[in-house]
C-alpha atoms as a PDB file:
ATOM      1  CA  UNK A   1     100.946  62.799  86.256  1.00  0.00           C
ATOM      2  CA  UNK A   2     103.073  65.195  88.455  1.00  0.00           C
ATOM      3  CA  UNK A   3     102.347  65.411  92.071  1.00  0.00           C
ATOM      4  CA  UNK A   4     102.533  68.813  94.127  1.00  0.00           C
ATOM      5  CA  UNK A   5     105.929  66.796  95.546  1.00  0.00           C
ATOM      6  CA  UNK A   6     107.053  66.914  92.237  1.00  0.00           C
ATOM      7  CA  UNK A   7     106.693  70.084  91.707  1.00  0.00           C
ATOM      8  CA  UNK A   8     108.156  71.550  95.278  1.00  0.00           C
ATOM      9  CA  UNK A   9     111.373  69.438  94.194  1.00  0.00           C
ATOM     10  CA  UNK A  10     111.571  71.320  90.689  1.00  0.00           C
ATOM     11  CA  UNK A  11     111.464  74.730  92.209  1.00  0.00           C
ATOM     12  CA  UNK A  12     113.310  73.942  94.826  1.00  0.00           C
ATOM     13  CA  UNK A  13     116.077  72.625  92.204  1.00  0.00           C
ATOM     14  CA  UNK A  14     115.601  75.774  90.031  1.00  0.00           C
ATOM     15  CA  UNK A  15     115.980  78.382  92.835  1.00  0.00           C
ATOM     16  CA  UNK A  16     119.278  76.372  94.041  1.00  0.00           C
ATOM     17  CA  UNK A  17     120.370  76.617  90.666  1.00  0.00           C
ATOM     18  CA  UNK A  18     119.621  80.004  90.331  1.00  0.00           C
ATOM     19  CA  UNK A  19     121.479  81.325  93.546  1.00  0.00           C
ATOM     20  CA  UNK A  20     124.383  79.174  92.883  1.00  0.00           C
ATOM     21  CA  UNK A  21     124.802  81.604  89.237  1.00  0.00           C
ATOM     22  CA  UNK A  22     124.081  84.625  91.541  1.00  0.00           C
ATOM     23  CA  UNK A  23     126.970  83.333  93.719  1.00  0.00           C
ATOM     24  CA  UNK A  24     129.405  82.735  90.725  1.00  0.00           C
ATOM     25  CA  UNK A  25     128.813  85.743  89.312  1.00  0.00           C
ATOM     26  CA  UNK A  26     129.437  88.177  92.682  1.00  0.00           C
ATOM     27  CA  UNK A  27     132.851  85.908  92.693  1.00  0.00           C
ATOM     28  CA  UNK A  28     133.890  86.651  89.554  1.00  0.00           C
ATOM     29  CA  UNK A  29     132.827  90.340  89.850  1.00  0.00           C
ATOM     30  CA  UNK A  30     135.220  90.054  92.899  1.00  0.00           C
ATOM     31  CA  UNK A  31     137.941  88.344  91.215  1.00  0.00           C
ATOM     32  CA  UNK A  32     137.663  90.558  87.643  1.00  0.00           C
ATOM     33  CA  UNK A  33     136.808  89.797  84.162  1.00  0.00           C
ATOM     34  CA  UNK A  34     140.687  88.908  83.831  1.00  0.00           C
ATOM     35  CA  UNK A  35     141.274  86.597  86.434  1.00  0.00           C
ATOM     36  CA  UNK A  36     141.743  82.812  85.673  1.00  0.00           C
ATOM     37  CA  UNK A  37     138.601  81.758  87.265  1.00  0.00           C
ATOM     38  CA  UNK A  38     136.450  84.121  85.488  1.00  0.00           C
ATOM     39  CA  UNK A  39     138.230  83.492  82.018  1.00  0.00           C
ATOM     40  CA  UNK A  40     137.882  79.541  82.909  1.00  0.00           C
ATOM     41  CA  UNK A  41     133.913  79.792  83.461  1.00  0.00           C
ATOM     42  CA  UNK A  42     132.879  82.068  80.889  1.00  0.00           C
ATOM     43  CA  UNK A  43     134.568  79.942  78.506  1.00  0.00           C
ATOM     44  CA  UNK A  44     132.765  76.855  79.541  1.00  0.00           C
ATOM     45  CA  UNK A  45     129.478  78.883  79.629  1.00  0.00           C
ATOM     46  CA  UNK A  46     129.978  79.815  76.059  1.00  0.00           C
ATOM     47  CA  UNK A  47     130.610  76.271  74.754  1.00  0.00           C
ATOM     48  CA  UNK A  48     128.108  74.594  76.669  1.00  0.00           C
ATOM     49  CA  UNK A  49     125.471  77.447  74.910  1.00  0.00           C
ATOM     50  CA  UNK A  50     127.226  75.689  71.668  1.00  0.00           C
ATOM     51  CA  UNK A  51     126.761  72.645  72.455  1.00  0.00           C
ATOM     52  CA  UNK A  52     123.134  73.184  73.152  1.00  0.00           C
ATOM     53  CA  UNK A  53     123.210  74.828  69.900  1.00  0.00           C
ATOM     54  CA  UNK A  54     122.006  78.188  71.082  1.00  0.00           C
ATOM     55  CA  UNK A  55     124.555  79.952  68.394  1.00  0.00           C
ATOM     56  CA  UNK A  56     123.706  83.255  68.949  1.00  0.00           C
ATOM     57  CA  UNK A  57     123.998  82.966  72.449  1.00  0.00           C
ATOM     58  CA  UNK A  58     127.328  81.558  72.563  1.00  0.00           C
ATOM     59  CA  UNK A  59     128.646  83.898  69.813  1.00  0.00           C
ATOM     60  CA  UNK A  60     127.393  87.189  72.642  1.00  0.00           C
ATOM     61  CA  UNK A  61     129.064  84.797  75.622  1.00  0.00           C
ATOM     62  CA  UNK A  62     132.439  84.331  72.936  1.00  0.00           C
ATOM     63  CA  UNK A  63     132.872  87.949  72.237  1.00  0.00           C
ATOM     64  CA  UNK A  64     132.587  89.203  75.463  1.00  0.00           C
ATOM     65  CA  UNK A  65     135.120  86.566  76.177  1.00  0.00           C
ATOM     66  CA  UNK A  66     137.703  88.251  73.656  1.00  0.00           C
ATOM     67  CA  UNK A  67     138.657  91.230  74.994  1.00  0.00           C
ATOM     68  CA  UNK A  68     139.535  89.296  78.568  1.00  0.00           C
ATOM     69  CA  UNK A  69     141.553  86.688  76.779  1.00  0.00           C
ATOM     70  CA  UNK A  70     143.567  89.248  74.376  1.00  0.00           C
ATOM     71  CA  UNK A  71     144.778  91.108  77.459  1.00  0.00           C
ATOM     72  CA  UNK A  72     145.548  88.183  79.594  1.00  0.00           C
ATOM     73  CA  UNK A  73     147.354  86.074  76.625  1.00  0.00           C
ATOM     74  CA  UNK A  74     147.721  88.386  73.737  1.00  0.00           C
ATOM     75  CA  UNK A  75     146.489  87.765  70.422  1.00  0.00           C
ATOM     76  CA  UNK A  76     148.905  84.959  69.500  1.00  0.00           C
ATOM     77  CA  UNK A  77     148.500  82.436  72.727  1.00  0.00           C
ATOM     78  CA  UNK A  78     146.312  79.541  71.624  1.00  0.00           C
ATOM     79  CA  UNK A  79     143.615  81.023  73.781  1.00  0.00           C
ATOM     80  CA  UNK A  80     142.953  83.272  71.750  1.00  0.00           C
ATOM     81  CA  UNK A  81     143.237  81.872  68.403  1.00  0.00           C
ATOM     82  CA  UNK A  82     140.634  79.182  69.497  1.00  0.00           C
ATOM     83  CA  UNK A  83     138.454  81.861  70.951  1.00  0.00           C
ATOM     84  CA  UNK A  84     138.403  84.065  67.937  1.00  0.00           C
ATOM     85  CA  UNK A  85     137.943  80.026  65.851  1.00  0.00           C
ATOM     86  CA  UNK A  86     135.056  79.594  68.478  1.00  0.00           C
ATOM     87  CA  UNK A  87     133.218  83.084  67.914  1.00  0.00           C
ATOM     88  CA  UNK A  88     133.352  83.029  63.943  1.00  0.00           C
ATOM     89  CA  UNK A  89     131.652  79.435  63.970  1.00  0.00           C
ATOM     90  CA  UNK A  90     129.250  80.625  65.931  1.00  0.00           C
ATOM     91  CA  UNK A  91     128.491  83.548  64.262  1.00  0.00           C
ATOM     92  CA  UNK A  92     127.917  82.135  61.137  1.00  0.00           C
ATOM     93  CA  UNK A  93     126.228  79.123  62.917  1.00  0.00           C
ATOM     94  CA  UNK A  94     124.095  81.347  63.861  1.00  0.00           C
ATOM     95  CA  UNK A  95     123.254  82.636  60.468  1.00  0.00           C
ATOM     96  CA  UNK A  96     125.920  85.905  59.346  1.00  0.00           C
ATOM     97  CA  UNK A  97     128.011  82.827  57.065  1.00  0.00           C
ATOM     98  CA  UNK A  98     129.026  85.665  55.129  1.00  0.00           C
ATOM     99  CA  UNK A  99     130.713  87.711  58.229  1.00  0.00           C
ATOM    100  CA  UNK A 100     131.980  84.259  59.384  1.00  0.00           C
ATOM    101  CA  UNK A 101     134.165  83.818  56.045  1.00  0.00           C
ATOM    102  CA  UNK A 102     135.840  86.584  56.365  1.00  0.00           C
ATOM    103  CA  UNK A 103     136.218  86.546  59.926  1.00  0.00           C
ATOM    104  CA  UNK A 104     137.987  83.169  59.136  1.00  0.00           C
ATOM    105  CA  UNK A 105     140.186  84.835  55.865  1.00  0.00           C
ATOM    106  CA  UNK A 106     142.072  86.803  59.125  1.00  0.00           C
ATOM    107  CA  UNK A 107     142.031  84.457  61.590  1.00  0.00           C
ATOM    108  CA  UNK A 108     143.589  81.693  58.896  1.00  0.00           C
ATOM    109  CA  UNK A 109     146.366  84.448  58.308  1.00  0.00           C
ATOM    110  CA  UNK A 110     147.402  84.838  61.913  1.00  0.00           C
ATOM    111  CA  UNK A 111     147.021  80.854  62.669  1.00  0.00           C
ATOM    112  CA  UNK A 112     149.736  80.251  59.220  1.00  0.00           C
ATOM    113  CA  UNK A 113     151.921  83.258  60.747  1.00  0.00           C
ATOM    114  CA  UNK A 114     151.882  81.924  64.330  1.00  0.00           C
ATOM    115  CA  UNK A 115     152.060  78.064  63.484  1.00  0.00           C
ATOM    116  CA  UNK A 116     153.259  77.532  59.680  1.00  0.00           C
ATOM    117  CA  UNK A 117     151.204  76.285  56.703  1.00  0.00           C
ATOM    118  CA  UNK A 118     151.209  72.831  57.703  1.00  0.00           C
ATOM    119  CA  UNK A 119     150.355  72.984  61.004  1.00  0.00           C
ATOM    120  CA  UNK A 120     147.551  70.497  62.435  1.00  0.00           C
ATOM    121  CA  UNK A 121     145.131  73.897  63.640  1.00  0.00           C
ATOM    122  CA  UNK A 122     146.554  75.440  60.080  1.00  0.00           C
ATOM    123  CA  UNK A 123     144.531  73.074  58.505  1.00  0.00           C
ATOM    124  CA  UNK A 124     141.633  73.158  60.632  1.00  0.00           C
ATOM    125  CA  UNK A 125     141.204  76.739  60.423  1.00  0.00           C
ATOM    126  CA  UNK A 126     141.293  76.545  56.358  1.00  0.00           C
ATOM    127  CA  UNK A 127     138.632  73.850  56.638  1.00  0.00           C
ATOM    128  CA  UNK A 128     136.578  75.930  58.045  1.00  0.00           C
ATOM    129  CA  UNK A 129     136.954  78.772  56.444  1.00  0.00           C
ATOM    130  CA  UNK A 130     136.288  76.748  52.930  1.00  0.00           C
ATOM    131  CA  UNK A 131     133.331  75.025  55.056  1.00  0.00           C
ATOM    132  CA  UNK A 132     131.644  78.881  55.884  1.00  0.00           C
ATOM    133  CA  UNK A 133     132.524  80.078  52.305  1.00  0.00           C
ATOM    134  CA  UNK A 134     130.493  77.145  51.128  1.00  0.00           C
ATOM    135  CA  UNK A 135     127.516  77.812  53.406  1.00  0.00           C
ATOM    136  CA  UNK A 136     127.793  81.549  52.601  1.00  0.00           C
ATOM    137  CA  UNK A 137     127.201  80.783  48.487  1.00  0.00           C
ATOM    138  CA  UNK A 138     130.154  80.071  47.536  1.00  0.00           C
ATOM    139  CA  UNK A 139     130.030  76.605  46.448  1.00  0.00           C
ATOM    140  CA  UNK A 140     132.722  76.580  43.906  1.00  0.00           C
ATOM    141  CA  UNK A 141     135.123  78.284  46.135  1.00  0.00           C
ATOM    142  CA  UNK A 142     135.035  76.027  49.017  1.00  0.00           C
ATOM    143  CA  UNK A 143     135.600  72.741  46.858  1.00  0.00           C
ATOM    144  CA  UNK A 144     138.211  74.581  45.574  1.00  0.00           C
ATOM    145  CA  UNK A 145     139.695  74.993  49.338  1.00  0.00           C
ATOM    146  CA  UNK A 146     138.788  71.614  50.083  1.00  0.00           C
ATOM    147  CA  UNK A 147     140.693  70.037  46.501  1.00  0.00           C
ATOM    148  CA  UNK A 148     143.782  72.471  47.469  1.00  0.00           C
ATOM    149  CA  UNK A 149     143.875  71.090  51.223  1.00  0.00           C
ATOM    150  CA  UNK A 150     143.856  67.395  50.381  1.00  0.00           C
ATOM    151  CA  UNK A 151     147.491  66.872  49.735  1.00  0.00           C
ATOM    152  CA  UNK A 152     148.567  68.792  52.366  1.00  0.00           C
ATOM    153  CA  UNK A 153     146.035  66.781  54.726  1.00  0.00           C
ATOM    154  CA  UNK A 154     147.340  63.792  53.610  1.00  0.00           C
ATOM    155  CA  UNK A 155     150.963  64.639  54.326  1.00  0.00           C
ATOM    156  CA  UNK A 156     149.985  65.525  57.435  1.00  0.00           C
ATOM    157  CA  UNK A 157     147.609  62.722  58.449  1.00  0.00           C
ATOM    158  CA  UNK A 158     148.355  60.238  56.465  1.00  0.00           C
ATOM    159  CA  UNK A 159     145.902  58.806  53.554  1.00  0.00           C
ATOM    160  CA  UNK A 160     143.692  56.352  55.799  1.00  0.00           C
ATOM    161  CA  UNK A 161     143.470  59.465  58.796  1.00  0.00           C
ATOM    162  CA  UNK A 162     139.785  60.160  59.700  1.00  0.00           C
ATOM    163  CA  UNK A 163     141.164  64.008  59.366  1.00  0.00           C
ATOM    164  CA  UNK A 164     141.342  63.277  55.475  1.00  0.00           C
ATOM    165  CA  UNK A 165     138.730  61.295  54.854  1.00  0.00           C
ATOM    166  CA  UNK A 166     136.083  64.529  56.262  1.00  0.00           C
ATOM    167  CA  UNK A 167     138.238  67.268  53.876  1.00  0.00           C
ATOM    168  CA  UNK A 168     137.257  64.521  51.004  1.00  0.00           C
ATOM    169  CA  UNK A 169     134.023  63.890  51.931  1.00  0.00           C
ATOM    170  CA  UNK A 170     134.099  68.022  52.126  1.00  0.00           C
ATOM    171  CA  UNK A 171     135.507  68.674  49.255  1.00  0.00           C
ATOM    172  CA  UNK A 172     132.511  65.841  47.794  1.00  0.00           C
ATOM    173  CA  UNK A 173     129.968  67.526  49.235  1.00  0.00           C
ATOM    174  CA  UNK A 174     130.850  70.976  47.931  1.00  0.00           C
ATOM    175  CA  UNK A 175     131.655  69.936  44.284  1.00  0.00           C
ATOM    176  CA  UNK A 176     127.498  68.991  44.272  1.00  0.00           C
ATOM    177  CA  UNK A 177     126.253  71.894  45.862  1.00  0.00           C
ATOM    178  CA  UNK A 178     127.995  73.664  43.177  1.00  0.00           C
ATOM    179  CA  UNK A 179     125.887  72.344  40.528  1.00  0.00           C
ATOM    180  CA  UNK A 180     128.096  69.308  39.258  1.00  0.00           C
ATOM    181  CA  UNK A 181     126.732  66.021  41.060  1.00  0.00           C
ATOM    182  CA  UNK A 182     128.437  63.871  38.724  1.00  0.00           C
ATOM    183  CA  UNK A 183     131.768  65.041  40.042  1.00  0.00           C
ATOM    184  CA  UNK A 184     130.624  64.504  43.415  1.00  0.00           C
ATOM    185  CA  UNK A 185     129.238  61.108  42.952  1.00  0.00           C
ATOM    186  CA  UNK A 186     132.735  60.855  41.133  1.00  0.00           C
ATOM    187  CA  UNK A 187     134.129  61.985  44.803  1.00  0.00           C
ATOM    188  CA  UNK A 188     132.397  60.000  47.233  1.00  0.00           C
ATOM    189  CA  UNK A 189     132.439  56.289  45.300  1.00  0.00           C
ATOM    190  CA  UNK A 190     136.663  56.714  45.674  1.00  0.00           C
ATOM    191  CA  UNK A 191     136.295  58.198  49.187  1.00  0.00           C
ATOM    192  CA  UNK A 192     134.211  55.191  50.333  1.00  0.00           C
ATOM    193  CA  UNK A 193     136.155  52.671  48.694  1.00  0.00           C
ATOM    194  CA  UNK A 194     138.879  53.318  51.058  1.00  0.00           C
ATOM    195  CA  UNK A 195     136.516  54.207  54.171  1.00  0.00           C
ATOM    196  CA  UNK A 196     134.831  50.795  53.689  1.00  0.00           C
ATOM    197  CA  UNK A 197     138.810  48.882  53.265  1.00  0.00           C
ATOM    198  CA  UNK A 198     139.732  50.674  56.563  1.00  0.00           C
ATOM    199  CA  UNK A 199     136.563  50.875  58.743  1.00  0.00           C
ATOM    200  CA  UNK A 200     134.387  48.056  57.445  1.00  0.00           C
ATOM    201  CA  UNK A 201     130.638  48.335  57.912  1.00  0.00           C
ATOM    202  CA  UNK A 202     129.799  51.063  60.490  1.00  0.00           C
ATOM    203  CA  UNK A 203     128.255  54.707  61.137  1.00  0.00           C
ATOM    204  CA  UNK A 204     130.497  56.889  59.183  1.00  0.00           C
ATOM    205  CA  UNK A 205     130.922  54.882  56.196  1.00  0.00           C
ATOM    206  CA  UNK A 206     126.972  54.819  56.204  1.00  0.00           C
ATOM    207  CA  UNK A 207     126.993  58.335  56.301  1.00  0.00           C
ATOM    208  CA  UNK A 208     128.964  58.220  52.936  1.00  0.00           C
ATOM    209  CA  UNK A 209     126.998  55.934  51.438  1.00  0.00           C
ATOM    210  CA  UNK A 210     123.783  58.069  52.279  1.00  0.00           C
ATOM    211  CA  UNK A 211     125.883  61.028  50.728  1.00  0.00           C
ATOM    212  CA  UNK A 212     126.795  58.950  47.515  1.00  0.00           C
ATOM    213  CA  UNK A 213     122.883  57.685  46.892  1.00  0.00           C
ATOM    214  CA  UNK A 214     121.555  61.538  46.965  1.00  0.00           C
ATOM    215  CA  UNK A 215     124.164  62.488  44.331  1.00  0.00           C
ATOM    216  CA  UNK A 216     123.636  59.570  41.839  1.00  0.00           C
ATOM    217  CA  UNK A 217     119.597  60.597  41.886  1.00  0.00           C
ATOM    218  CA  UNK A 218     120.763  63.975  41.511  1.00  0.00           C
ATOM    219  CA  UNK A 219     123.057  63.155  38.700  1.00  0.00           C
ATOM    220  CA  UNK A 220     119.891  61.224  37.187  1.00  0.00           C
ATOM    221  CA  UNK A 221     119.609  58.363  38.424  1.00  0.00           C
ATOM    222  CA  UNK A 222     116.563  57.964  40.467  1.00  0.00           C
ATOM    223  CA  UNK A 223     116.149  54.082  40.230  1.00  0.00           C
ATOM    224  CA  UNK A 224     120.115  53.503  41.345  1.00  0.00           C
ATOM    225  CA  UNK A 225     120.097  56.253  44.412  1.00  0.00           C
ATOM    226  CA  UNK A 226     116.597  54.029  45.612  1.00  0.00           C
ATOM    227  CA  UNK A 227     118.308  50.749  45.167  1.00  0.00           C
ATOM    228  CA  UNK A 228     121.331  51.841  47.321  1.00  0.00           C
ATOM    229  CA  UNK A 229     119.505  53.643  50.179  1.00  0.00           C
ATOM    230  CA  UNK A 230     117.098  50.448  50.287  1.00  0.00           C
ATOM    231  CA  UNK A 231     120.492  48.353  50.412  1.00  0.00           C
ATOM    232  CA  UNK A 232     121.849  51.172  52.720  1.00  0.00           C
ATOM    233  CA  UNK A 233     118.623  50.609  54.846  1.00  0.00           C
ATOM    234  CA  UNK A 234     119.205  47.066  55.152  1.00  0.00           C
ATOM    235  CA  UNK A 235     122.576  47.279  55.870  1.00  0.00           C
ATOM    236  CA  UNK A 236     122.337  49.976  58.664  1.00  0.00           C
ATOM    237  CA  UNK A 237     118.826  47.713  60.624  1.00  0.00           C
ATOM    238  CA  UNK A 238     122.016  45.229  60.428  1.00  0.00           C
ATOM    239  CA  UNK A 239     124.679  46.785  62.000  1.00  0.00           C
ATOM    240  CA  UNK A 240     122.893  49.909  63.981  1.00  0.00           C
ATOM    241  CA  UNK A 241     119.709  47.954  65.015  1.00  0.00           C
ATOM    242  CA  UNK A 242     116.153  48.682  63.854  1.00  0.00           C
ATOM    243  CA  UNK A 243     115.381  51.721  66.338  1.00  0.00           C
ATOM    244  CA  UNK A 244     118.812  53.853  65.428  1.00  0.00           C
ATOM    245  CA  UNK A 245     117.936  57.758  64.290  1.00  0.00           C
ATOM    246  CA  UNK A 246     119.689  57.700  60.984  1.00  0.00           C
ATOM    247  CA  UNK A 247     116.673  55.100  59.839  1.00  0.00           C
ATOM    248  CA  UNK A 248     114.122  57.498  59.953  1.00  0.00           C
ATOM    249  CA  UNK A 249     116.196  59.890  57.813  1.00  0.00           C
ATOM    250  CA  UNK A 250     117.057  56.743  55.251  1.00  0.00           C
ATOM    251  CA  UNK A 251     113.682  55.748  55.178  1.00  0.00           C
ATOM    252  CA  UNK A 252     112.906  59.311  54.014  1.00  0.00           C
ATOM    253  CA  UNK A 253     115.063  59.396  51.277  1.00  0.00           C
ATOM    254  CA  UNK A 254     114.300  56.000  49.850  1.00  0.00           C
ATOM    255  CA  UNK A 255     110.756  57.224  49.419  1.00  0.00           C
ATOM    256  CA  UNK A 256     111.793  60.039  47.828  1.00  0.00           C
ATOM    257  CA  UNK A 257     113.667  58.758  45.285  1.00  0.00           C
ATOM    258  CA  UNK A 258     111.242  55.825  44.769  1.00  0.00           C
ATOM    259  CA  UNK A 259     108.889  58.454  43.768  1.00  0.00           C
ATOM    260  CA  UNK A 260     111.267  60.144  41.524  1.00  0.00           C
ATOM    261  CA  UNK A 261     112.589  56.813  39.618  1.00  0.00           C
ATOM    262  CA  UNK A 262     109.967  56.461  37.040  1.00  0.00           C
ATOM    263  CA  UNK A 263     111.291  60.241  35.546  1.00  0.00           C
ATOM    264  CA  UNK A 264     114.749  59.452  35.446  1.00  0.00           C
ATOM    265  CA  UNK A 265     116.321  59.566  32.319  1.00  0.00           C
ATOM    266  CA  UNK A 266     119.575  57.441  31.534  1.00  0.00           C
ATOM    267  CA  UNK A 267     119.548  55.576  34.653  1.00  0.00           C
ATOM    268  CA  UNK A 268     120.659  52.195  33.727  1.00  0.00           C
ATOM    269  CA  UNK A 269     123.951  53.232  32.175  1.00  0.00           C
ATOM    270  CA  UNK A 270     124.834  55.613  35.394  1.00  0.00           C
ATOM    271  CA  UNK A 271     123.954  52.733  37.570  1.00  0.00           C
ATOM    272  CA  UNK A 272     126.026  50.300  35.629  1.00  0.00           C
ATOM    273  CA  UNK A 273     129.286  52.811  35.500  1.00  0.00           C
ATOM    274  CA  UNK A 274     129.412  53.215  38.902  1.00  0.00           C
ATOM    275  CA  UNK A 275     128.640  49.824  39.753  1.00  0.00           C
ATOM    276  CA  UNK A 276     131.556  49.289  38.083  1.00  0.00           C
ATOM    277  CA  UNK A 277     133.620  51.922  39.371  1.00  0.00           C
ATOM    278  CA  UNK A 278     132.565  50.804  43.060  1.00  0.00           C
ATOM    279  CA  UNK A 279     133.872  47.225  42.625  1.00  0.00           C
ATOM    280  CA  UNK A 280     137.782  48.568  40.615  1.00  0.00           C
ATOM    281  CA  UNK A 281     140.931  47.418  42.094  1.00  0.00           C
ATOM    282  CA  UNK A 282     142.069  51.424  42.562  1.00  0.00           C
ATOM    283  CA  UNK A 283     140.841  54.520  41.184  1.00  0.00           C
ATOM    284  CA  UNK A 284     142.734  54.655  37.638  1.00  0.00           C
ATOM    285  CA  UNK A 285     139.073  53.860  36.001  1.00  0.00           C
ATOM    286  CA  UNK A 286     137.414  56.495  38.404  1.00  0.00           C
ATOM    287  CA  UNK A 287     139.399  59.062  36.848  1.00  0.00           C
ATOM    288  CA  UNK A 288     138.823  58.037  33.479  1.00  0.00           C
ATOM    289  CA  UNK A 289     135.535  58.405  33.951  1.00  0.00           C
ATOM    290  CA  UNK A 290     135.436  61.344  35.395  1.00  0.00           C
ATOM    291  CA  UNK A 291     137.607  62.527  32.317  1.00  0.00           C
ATOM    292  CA  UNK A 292     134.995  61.606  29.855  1.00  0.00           C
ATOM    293  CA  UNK A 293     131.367  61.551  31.554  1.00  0.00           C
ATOM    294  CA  UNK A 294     131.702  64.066  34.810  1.00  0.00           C
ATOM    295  CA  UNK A 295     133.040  67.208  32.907  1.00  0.00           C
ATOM    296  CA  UNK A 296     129.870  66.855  30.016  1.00  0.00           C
ATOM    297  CA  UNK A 297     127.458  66.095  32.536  1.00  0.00           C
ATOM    298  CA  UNK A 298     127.344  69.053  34.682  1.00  0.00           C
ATOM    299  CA  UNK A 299     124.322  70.301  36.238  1.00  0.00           C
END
């Protein structure tokens, strides 16, 4: 129960607060929209509305930051390439993917101009750009970024980079939203053979494994994706402990597919290939599998 003390202390707290903005703002009003102060702290207003998650918010906060930052730095300082980056994810974080794509066509011409094709934010910015084209309905096209990016990632990062494993896992994740969740299943069992050989047991090769289970029961096999989220589950109470948040969500999707096992159709012979896929030496018999069951199983 809150005493009237209590509550004196929250007002009190929320007025301070409030007259310390009211300050801030009079200075920058003083200083100008262009000075370094007032660029500095509407910039960190903006991303902590981000980081909140209040999208839309931010995205207002971002593009009234622009116009400040393009006459300060011009539009080719790194300012301003990460503002415009900052607005467009916003924007379609906030729900306009389809304005956010091709926000991020231009801004992924002026980053390749300014930097060159293989530069570190070069990359980022065509992630992202694949990554808002996917949630914007196009599927197809952003595993087609993503497949088109991996070599170049890899050049860049190197093959065991935690950069190249998330445009995989991308790339993955895209290929089954398309409608083919064999090729993703295809995806994810080589991408976490080499996350588990360089990171062992821990959160983000979970996450992959989570990713992998929902794709085998959507490539029809029910009984196999509950057998590996209830070894997933095990393995996660393990390693994470029994009160970690990702348990709730594997718990979930057990029971799901629990439910939906006695339907499946074929799921014995899935289960076995990738069982056996899961344990090769290298990913020769992957692709041969992929060759002859992924492109005549498409869903």
């Amino acid at each position: 129960m809150t005493g009237a003390g209590d509550q004196e202390e929250t007002a009190d707290q929320a007025n301070a607060g409030a007259a310390s903005d009211a300050q801030l703002e009079g200075v920058m009003r003083l200083l100008g929209d262009d000075s370094f102060i007032s660029l500095t702290v509407r910039k960190s207003q903006a991303r902590e509305l981000a980081e909140a998650e209040d999208w839309a918010g931010a995205a207002t906060l971002y593009a009234r930051l622009l116009p400040a930052v393009l006459r300060v730095h011009g539009p080719d300082h790194p300012d301003a390439l990460d503002t415009r980056n900052n607005l467009i994810r916003c924007q379609g974080e906030a729900g306009d993917w389809a304005a956010s794509a091709v926000a991020f066509v231009g801004l992924l011409d002026d980053v390749r101009r300014v930097y060159g094709p293989k530069h570190p934010l070069t990359l980022a910015t065509w992630s992202n750009l694949a990554h808002a084209r996917g949630k914007a309905g196009q599927a197809a096209v952003a595993a087609a970024d993503f497949e088109e990016l991996i070599p170049l990632v890899r050049r860049v990062y190197g093959r065991s980079h935690v950069e190249t494993f998330t445009v995989r896992g991308r790339r993955a994740m895209w290929r089954g939203k398309a409608g083919n969740a064999v090729a993703a299943v295809a995806a994810f069992v080589d991408l976490l053979n080499d996350m588990e050989r360089v990171f062992g047991p821990n959160r983000a090769v979970f996450s992959i494994r989570h990713e992998l289970a929902h794709w085998q029961g959507a490539a029809g096999d029910a009984t196999g994706a509950a057998a590996a989220y209830a070894d997933l589950l095990h393995d996660q109470q393990r390693v994470l402990g029994p009160d970690h948040p990702d348990i709730s969500e594997t718990i979930n999707a057990l029971t799901r597919w629990r439910g939906e096992a006695d339907d499946a159709a074929g799921a014995a012979a899935v289960r076995a290939e990738i069982a056996r896929i899961r344990h090769s030496a290298g990913p020769g018999p992957l692709r041969r599998w992929w060759r002859t069951v992924g492109k005549g199983s498409r869903r």
